[in-house]
Protein backbone atom coordinates (compact mmCIF):
# COMPACT_ATOMS: atom_id res chain seq x y z
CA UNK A 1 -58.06 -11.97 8.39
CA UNK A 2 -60.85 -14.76 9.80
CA UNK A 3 -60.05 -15.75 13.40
CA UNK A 4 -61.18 -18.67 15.15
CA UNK A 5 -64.20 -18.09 17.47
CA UNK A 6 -64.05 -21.65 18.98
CA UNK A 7 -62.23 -24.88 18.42
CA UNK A 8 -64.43 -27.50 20.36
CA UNK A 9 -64.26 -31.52 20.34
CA UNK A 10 -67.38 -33.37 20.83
CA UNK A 11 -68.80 -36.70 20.44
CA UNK A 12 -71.78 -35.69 18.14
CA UNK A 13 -72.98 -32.76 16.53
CA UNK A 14 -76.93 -31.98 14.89
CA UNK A 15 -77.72 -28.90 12.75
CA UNK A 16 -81.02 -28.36 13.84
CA UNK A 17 -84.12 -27.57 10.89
CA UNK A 18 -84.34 -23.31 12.17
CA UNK A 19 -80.32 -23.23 11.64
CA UNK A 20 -79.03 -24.11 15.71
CA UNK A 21 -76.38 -26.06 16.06
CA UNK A 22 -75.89 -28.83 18.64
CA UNK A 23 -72.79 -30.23 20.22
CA UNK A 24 -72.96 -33.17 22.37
CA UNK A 25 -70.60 -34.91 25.02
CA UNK A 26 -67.58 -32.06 24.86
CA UNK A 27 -64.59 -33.10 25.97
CA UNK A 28 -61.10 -31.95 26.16
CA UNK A 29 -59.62 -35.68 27.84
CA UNK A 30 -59.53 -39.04 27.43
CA UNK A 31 -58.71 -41.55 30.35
CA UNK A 32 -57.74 -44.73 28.52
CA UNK A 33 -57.05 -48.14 30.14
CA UNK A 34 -54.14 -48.39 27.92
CA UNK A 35 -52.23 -47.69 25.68
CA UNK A 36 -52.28 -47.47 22.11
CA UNK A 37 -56.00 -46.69 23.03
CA UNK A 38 -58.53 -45.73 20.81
CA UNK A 39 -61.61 -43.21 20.44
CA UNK A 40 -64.92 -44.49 18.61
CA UNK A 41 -66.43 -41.17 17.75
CA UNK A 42 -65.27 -37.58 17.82
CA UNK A 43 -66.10 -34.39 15.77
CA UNK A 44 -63.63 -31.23 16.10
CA UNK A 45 -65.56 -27.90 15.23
CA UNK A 46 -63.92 -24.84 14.26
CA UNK A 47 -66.24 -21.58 13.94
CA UNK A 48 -64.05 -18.53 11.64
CA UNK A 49 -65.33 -15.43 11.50
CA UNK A 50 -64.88 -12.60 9.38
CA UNK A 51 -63.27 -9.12 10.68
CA UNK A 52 -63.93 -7.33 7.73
CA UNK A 53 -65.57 -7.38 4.09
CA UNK A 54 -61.91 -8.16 2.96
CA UNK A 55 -62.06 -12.04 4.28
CA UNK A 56 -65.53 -12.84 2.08
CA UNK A 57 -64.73 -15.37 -0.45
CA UNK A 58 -62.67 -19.09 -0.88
CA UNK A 59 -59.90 -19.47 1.70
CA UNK A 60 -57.67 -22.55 1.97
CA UNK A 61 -57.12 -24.43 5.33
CA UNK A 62 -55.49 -27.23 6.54
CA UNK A 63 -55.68 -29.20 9.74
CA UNK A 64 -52.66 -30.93 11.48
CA UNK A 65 -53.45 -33.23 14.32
CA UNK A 66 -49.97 -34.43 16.25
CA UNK A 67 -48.93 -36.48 18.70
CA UNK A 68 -47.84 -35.52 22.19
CA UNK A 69 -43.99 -36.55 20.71
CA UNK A 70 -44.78 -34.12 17.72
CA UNK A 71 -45.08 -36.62 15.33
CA UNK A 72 -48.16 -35.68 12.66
CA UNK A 73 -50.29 -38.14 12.40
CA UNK A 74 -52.72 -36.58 9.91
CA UNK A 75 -52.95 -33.77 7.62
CA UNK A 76 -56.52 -32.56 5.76
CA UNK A 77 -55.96 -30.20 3.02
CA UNK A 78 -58.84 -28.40 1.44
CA UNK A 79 -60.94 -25.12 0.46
CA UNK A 80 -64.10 -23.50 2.16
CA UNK A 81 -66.08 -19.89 1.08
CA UNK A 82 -66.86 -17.06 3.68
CA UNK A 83 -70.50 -15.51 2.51
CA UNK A 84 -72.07 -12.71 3.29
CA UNK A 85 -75.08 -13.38 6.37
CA UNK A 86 -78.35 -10.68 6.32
CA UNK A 87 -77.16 -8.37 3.36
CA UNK A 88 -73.92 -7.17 5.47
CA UNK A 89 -70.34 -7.90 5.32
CA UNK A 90 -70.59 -10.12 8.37
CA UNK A 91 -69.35 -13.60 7.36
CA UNK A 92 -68.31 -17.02 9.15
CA UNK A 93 -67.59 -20.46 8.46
CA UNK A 94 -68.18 -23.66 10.50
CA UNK A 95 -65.50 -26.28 9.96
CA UNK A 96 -66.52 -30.00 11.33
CA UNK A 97 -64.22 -32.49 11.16
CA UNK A 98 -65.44 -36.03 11.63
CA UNK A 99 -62.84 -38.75 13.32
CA UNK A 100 -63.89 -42.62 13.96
CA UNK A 101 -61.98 -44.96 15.56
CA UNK A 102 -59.51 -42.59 16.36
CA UNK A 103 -56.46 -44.39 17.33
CA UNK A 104 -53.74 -42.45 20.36
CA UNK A 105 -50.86 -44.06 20.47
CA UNK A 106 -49.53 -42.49 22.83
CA UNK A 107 -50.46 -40.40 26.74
CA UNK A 108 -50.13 -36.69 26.92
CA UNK A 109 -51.08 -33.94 24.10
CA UNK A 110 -52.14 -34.24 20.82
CA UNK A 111 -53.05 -31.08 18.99
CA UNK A 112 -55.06 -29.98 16.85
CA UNK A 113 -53.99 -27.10 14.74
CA UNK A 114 -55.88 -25.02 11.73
CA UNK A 115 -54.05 -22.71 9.93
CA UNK A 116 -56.39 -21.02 7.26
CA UNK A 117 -54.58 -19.49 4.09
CA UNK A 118 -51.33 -20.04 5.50
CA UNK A 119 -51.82 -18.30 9.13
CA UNK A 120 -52.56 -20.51 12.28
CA UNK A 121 -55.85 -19.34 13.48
CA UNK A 122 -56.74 -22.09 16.23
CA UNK A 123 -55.55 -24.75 18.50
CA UNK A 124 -57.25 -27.74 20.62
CA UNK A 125 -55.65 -29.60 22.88
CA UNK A 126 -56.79 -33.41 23.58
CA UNK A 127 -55.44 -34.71 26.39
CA UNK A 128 -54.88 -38.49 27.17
CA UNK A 129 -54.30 -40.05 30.75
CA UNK A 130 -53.95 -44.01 31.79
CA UNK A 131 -57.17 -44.51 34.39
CA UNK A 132 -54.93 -45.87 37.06
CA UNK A 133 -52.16 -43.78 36.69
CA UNK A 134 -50.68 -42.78 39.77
């Protein structure tokens, strides 16, 4: 089975030329001035690793994202490959999802689920405040 090693939102990522990977502006809120509010620019990162030899290979994921009243508000269907790193069994994947002009309609929690060949393996929680909420 892969399991999720981190789930993290950002505003902007880089892949650096020597392989690093760069995340900037993480965040985990959003204070709006009102409401239906709206994000410019986010990226949600998802790094799966590999527990055994077993989880090499194509997988299928899907992300939900949902609003704090449950409703989904978007679905992303597709297939990624777990490959072998250094000659060994030890695998990953990094998952980026880019959003723009990301609209919340609503305050409290939306979520952010993967579930990769049929199994939930990580959650992220965004939540969003009113700035003079009281």
């Amino acid at each position: 089975m892969l399991r999720s090693q981190y789930a993290i939102l950002a505003e902007h990522f880089r892949i650096g030329q020597s392989g690093t990977f760069d995340l900037l502006g993480v965040f985990d809120r959003i204070f709006a001035g009102g409401i239906p509010a709206q994000h410019r620019q986010m990226v949600l990162v998802v790094l799966l690793v590999a527990s055994s030899e077993d989880n090499l290979g194509p997988h299928e994921f899907v992300l939900q994202w949902t609003a704090p009243s449950g409703k989904l508000l978007a679905e992303q269907r597709s297939t990624f490959v777990v490959k072998p790193e250094a000659g060994t069994w030890l695998g990953s994947a990094r998952l980026i999802f880019e959003f723009q002009n990301l609209v919340l309609p609503e305050v409290g929690k939306y979520r952010f689920r993967i579930q990769v060949d049929g199994v939930e393996v990580a959650e992220h929680v965004l939540s969003v405040a009113l700035k003079n909420a009281k």
